[in-house]
C-alpha atoms as a PDB file:
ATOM      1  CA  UNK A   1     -40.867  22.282   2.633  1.00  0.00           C
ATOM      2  CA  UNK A   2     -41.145  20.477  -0.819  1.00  0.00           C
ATOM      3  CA  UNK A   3     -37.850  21.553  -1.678  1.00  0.00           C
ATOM      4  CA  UNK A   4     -35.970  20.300   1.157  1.00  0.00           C
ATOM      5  CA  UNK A   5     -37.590  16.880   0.386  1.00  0.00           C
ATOM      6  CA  UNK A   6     -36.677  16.844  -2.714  1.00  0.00           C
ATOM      7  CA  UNK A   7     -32.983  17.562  -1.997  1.00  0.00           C
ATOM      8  CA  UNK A   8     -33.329  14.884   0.833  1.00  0.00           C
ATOM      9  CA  UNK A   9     -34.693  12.484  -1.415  1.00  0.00           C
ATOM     10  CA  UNK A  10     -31.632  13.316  -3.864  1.00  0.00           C
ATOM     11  CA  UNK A  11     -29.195  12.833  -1.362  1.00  0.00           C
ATOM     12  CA  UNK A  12     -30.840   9.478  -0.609  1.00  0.00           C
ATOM     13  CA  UNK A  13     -30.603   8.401  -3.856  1.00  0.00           C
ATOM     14  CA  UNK A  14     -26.945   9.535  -4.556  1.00  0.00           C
ATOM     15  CA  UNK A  15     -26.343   7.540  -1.736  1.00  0.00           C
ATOM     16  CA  UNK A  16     -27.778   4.121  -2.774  1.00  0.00           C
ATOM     17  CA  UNK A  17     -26.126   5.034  -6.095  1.00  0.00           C
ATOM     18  CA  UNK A  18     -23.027   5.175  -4.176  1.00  0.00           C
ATOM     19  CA  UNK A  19     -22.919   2.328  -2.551  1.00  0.00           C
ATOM     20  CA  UNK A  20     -23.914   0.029  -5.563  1.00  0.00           C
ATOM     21  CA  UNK A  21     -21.514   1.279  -7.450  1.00  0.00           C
ATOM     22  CA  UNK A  22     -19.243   0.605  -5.018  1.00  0.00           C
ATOM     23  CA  UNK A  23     -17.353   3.635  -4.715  1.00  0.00           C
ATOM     24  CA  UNK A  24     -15.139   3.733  -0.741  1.00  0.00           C
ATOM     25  CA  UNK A  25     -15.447   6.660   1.878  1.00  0.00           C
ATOM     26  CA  UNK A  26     -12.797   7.287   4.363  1.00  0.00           C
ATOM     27  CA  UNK A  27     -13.157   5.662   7.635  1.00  0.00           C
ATOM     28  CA  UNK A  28     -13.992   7.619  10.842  1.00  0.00           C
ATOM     29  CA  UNK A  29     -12.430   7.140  12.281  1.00  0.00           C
ATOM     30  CA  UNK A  30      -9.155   5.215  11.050  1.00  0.00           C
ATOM     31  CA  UNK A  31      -8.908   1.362  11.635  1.00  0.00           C
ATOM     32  CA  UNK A  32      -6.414   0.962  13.676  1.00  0.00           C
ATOM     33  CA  UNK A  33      -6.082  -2.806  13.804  1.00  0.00           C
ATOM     34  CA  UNK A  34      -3.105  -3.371  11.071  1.00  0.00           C
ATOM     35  CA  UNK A  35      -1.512  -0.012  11.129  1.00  0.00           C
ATOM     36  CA  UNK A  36       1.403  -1.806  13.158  1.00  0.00           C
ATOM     37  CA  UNK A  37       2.471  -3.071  10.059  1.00  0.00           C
ATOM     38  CA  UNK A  38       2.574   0.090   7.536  1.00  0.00           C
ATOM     39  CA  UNK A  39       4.951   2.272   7.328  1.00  0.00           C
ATOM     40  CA  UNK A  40       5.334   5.608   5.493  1.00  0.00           C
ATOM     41  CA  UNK A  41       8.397   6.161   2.787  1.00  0.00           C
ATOM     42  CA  UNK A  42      10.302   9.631   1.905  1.00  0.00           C
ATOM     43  CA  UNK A  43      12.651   8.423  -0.882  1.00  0.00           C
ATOM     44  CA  UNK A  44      15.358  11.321  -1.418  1.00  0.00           C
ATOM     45  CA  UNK A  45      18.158  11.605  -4.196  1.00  0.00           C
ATOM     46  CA  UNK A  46      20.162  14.080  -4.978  1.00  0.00           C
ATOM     47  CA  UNK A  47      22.625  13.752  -8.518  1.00  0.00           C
ATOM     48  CA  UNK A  48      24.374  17.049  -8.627  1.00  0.00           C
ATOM     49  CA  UNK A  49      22.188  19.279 -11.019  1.00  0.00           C
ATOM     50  CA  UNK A  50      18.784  17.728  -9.923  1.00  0.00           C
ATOM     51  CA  UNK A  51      17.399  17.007  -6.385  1.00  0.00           C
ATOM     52  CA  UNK A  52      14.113  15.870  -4.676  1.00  0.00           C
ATOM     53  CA  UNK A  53      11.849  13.822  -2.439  1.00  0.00           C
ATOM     54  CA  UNK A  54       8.908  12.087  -2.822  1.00  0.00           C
ATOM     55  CA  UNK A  55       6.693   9.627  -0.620  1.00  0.00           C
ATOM     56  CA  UNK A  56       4.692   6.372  -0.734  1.00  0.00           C
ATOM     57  CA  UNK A  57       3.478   3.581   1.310  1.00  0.00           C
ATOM     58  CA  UNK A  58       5.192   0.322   2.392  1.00  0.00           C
ATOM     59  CA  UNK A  59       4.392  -2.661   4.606  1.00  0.00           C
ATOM     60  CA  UNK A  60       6.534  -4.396   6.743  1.00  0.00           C
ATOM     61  CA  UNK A  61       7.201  -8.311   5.328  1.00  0.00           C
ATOM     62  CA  UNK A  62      10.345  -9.079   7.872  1.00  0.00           C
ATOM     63  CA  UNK A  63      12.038  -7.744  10.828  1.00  0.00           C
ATOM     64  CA  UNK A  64      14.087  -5.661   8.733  1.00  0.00           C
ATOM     65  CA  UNK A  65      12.028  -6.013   5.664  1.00  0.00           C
ATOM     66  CA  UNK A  66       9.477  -3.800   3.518  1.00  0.00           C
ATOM     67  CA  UNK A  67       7.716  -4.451   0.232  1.00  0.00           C
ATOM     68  CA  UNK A  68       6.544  -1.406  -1.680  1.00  0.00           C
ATOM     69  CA  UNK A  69       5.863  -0.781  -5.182  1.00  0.00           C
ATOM     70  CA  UNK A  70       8.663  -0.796  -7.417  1.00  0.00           C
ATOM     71  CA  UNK A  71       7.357   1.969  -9.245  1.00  0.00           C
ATOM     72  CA  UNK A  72       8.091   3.961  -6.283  1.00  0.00           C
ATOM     73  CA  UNK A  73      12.033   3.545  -6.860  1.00  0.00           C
ATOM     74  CA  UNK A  74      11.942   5.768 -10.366  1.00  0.00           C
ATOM     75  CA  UNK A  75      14.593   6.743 -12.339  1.00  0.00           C
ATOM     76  CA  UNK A  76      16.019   9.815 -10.936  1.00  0.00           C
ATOM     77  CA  UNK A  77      16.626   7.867  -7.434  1.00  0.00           C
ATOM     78  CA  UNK A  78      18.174   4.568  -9.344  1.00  0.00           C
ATOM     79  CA  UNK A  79      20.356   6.996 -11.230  1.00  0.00           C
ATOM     80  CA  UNK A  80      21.207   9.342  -8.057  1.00  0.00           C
ATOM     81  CA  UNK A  81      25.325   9.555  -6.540  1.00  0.00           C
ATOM     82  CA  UNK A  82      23.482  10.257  -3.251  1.00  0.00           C
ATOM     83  CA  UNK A  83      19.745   8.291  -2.143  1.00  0.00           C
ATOM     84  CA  UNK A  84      18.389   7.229   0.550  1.00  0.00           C
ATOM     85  CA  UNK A  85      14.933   5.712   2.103  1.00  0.00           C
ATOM     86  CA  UNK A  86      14.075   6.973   5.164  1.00  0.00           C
ATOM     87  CA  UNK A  87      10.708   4.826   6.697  1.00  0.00           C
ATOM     88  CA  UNK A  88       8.936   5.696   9.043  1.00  0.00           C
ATOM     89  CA  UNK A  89       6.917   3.167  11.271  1.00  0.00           C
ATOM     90  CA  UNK A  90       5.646   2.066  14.546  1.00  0.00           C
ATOM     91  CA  UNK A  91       4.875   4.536  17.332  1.00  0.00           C
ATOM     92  CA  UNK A  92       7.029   6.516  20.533  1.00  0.00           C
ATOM     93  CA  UNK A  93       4.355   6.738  23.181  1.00  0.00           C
ATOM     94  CA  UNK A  94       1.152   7.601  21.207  1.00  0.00           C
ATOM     95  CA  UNK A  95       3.063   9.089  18.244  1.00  0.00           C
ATOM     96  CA  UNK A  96       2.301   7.192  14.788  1.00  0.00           C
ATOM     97  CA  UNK A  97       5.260   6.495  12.599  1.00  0.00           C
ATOM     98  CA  UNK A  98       7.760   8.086  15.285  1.00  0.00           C
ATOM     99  CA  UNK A  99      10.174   5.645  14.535  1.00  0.00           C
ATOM    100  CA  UNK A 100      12.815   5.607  11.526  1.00  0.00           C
ATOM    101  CA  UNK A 101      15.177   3.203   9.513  1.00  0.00           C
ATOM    102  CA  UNK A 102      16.625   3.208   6.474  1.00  0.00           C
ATOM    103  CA  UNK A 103      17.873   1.398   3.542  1.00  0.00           C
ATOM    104  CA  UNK A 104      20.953  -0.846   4.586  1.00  0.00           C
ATOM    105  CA  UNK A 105      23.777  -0.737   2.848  1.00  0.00           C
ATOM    106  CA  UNK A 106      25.111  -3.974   1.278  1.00  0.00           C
ATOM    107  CA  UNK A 107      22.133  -5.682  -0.732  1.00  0.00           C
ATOM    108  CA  UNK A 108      19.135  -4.424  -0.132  1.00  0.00           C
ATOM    109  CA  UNK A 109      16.906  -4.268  -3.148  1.00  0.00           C
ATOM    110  CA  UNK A 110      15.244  -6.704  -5.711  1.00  0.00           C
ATOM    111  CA  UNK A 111      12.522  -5.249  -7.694  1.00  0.00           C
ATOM    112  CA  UNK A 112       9.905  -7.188  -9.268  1.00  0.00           C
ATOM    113  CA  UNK A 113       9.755  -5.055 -12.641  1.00  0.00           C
ATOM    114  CA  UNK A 114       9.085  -5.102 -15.478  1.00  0.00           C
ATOM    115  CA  UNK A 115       6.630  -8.588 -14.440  1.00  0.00           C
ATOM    116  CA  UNK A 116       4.814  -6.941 -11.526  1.00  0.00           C
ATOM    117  CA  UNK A 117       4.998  -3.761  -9.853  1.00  0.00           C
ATOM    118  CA  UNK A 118       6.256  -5.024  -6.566  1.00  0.00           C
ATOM    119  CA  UNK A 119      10.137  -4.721  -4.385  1.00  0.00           C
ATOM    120  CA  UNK A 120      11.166  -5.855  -1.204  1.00  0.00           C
ATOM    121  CA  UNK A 121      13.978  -3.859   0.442  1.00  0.00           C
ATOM    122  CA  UNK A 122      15.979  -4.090   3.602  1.00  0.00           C
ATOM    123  CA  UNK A 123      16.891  -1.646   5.933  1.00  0.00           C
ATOM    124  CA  UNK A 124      19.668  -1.230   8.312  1.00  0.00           C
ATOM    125  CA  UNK A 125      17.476  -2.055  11.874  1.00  0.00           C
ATOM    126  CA  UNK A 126      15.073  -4.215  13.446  1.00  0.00           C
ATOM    127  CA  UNK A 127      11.648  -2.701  13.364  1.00  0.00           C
ATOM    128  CA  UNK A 128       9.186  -4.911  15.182  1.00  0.00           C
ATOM    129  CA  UNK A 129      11.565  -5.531  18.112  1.00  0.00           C
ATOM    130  CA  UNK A 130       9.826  -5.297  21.431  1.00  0.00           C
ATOM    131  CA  UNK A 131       8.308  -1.870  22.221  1.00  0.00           C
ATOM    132  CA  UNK A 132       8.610  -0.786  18.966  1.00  0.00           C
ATOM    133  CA  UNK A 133       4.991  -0.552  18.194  1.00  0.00           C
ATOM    134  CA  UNK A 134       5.354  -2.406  14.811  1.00  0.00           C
ATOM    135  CA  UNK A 135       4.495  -5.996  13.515  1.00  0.00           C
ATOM    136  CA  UNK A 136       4.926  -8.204  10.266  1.00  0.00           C
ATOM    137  CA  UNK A 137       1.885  -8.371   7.843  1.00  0.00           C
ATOM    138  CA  UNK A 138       0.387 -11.734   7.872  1.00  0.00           C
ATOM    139  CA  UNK A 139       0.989 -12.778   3.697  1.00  0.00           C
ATOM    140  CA  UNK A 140      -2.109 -14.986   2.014  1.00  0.00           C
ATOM    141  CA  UNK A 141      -1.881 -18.597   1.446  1.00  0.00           C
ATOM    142  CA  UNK A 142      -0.124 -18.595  -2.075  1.00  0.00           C
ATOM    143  CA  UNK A 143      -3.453 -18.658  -5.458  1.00  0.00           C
ATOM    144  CA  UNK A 144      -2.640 -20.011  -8.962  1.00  0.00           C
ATOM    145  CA  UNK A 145      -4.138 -18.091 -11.833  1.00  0.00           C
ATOM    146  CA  UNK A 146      -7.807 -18.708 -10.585  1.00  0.00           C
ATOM    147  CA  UNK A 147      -7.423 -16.549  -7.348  1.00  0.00           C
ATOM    148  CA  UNK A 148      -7.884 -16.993  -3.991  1.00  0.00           C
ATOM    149  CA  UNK A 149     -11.002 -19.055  -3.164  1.00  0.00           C
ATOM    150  CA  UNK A 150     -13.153 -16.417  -1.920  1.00  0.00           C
ATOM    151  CA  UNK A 151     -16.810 -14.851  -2.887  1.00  0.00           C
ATOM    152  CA  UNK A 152     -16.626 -11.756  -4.808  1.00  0.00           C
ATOM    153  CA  UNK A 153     -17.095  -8.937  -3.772  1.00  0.00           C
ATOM    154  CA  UNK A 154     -15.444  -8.982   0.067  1.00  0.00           C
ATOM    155  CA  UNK A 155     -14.255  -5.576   1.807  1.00  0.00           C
ATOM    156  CA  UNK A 156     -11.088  -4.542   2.182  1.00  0.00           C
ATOM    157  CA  UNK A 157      -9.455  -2.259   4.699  1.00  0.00           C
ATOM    158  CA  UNK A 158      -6.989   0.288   2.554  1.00  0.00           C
ATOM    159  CA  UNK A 159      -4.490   2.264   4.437  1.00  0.00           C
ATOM    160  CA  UNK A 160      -3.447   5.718   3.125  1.00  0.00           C
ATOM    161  CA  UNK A 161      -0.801   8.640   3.936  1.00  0.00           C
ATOM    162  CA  UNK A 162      -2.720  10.714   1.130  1.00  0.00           C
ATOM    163  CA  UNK A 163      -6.610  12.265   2.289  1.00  0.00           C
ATOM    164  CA  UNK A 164      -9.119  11.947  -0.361  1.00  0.00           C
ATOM    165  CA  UNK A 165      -8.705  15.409  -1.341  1.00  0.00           C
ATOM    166  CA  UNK A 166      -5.255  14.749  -2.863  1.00  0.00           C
ATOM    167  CA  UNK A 167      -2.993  16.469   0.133  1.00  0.00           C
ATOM    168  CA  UNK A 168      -0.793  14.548   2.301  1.00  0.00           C
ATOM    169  CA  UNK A 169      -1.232  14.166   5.785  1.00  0.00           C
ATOM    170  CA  UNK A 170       0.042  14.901   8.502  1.00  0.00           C
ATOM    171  CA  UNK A 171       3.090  12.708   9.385  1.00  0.00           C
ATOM    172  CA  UNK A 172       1.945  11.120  12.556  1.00  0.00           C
ATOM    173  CA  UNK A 173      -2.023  10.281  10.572  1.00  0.00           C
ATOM    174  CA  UNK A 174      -3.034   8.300   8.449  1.00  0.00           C
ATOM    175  CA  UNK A 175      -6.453   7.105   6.684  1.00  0.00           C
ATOM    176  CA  UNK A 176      -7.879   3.712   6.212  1.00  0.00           C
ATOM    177  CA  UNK A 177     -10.942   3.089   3.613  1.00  0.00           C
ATOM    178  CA  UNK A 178     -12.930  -0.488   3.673  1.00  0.00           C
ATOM    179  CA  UNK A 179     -13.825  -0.446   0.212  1.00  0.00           C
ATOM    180  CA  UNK A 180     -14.861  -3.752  -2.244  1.00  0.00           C
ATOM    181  CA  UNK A 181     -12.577  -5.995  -3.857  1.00  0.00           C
ATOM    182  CA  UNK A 182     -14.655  -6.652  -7.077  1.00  0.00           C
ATOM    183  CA  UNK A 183     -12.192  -9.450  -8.714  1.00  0.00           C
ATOM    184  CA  UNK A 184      -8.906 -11.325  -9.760  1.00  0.00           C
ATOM    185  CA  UNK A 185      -7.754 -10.739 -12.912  1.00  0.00           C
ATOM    186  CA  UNK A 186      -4.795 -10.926 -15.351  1.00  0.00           C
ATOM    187  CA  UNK A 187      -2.798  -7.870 -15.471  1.00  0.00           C
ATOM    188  CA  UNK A 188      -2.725  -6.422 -19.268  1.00  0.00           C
ATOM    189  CA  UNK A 189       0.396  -7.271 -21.670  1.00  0.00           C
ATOM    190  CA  UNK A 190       1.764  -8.865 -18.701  1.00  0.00           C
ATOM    191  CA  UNK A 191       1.605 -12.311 -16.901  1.00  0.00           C
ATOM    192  CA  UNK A 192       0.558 -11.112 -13.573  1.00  0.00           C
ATOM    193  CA  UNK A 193      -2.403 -10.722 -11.453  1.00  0.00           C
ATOM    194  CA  UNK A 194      -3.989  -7.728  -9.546  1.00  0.00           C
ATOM    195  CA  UNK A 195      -7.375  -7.515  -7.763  1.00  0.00           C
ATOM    196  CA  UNK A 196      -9.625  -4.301  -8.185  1.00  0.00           C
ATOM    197  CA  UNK A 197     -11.295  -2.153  -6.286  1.00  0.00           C
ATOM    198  CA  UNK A 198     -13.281   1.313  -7.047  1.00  0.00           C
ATOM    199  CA  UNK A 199     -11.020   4.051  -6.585  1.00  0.00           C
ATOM    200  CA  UNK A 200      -9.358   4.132  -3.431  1.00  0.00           C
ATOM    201  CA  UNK A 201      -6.335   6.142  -2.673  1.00  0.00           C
ATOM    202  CA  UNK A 202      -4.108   8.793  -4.212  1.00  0.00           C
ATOM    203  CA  UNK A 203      -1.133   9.345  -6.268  1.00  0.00           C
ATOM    204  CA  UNK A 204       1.462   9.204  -3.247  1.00  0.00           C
ATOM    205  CA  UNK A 205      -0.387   5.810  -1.862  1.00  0.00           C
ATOM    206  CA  UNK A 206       1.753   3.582  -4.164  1.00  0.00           C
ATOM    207  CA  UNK A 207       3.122   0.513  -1.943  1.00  0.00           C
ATOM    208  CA  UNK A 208       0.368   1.351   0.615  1.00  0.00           C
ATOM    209  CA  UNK A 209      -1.377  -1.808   1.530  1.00  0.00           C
ATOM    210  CA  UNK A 210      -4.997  -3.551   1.407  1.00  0.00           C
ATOM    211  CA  UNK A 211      -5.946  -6.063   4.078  1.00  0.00           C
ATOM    212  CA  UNK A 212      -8.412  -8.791   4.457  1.00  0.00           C
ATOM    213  CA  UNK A 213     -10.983  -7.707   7.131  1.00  0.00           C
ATOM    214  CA  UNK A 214      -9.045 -10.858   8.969  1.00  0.00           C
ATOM    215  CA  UNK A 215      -5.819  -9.024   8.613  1.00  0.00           C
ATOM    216  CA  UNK A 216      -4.391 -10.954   5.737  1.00  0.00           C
ATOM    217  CA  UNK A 217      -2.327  -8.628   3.250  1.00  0.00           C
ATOM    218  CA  UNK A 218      -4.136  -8.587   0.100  1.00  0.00           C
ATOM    219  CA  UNK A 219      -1.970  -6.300  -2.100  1.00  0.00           C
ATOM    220  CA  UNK A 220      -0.411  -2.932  -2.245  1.00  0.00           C
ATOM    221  CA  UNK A 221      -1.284  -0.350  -4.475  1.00  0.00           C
ATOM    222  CA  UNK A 222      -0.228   0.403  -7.833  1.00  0.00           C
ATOM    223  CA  UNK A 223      -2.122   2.094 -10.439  1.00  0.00           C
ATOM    224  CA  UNK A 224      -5.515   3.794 -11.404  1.00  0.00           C
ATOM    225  CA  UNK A 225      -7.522   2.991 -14.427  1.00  0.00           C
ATOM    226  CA  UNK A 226      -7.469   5.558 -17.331  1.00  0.00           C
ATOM    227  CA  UNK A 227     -10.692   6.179 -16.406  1.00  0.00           C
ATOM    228  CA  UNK A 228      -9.714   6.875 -13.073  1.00  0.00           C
ATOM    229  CA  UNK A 229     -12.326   5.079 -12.089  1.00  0.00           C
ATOM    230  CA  UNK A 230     -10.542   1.979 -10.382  1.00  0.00           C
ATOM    231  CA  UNK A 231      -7.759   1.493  -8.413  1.00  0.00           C
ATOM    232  CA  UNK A 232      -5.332  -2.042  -8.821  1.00  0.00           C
ATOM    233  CA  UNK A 233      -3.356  -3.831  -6.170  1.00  0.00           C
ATOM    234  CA  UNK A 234      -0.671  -6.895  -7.414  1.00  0.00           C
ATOM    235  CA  UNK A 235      -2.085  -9.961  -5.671  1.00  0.00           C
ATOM    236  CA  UNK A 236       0.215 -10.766  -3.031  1.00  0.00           C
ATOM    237  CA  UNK A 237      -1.355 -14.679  -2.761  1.00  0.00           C
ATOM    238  CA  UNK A 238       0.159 -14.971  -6.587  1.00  0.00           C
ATOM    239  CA  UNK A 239       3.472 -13.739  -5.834  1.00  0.00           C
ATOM    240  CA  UNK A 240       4.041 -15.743  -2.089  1.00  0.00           C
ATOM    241  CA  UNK A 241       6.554 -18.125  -3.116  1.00  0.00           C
ATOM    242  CA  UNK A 242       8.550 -15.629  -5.059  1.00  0.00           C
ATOM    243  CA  UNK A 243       8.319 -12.927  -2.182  1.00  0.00           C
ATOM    244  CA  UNK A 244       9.063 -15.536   0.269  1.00  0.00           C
ATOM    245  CA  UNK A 245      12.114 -16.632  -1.669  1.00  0.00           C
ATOM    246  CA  UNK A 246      13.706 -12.566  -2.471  1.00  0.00           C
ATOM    247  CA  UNK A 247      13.027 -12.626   1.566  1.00  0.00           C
ATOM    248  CA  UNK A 248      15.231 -15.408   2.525  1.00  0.00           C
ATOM    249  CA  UNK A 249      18.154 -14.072   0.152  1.00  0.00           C
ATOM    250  CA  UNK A 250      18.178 -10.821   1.126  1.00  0.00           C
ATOM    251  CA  UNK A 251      18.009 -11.856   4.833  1.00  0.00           C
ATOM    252  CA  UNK A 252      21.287 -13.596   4.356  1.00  0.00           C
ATOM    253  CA  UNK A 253      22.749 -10.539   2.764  1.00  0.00           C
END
């Protein structure tokens, strides 16, 4: 009997060391309240002697409109004879992301690199038309260099296509984790700004994005820490008059 209370009691505190620290658990279940607007992207190239796939997270800024990370747009698909960007997004009865576009064809990328780890692209169909399923992200009022004017820490609501365990789910699931935003902050050798959480998400969560618990978009994903002990999102409120402006050019494309 004295052993199981001591493992209880261990548990306990592992938990309360948990939570201080402030380290996010997957919701269960998901939160479905701004799933409407993210979308899941399979970005595929193919340049003769080398071909591939690869996926990340987006969230729909426009009708036609997605903003990812600009990360996720590497090398071998800029330099490909054949790409494409398939996303996949609102729902067909009850089925998540059972709808598909893809990148249009005239101009339909601006990426924020090297400044900030953010692009906006356009694809070739309306996605939030009616019965689609999907919506457009509410964006922050725009911040200067002190931040938004909020208390830190505040939760967050993360959405994921990635489980904690570092395997992809299944297409038509996703994951959400309310985690804390612990602060603003200047990005390093760069003049930008990204707010921080303890790790949340997984390699193939880049683009994926963080919400206010009033359904404001906070940010989208980008890197981990060295440590690998945080995770950092570019602060959309920073970036709203230059994201605002990319979207009225490349809706008159």
């Amino acid at each position: 009997m004295k052993i199981w209370i001591n493992i209880f009691i261990a548990i306990f505190c592992m938990g309360i060391f948990i939570t201080e620290k402030g380290f996010a658990i997957a919701d269960d279940p998901p939160n479905p309240k701004y799933v409407g607007s993210y979308v899941k992207l399979l970005f595929s190239f193919d340049n003769i002697h080398q071909r591939g796939s690869y996926e990340c997270g987006g969230v729909i800024i426009g009708s036609d409109l997605v903003l990812t990370a600009s990360h996720c747009f590497d090398d071998n698909w800029l330099n490909a004879k054949k790409r494409d960007v398939e996303v996949s997004y609102g729902k067909i009865y009850s089925k998540m992301f059972g709808r598909s576009a893809h990148l249009y064809s005239g101009k339909s990328l601006v990426r924020f690199m090297p400044s900030v780890d953010i692009a906006i692209f356009k694809v070739d169909t309306d996605m939030t038309s009616i019965g689609k399923g999907a919506e457009i992200a509410k964006l922050p009022e725009s911040c200067s260099k002190g931040g938004p004017g909020v208390v830190y820490p505040f939760e967050g609501i993360a959405y994921q296509l990635m489980g904690d365990d570092g395997i992809i789910l299944p297409h038509t699931i996703y994951q959400t984790t309310t985690t804390l935003i612990e602060k603003f902050s200047k990005i390093e050798a760069i003049n930008g700004y990204e707010l921080r959480t303890h790790i949340t998400g997984r390699k193939e969560d880049s683009g994926s994005p963080i919400f206010s618990k009033d359904g404001i978009l906070l940010g989208i994903f980008s890197r981990f820490s060295f440590s690998y002990e945080y995770s950092y999102f570019p602060a959309i409120c920073y970036y709203r008059h230059r994201i605002e402006a990319i979207k009225e050019k490349l809706h008159g494309s």
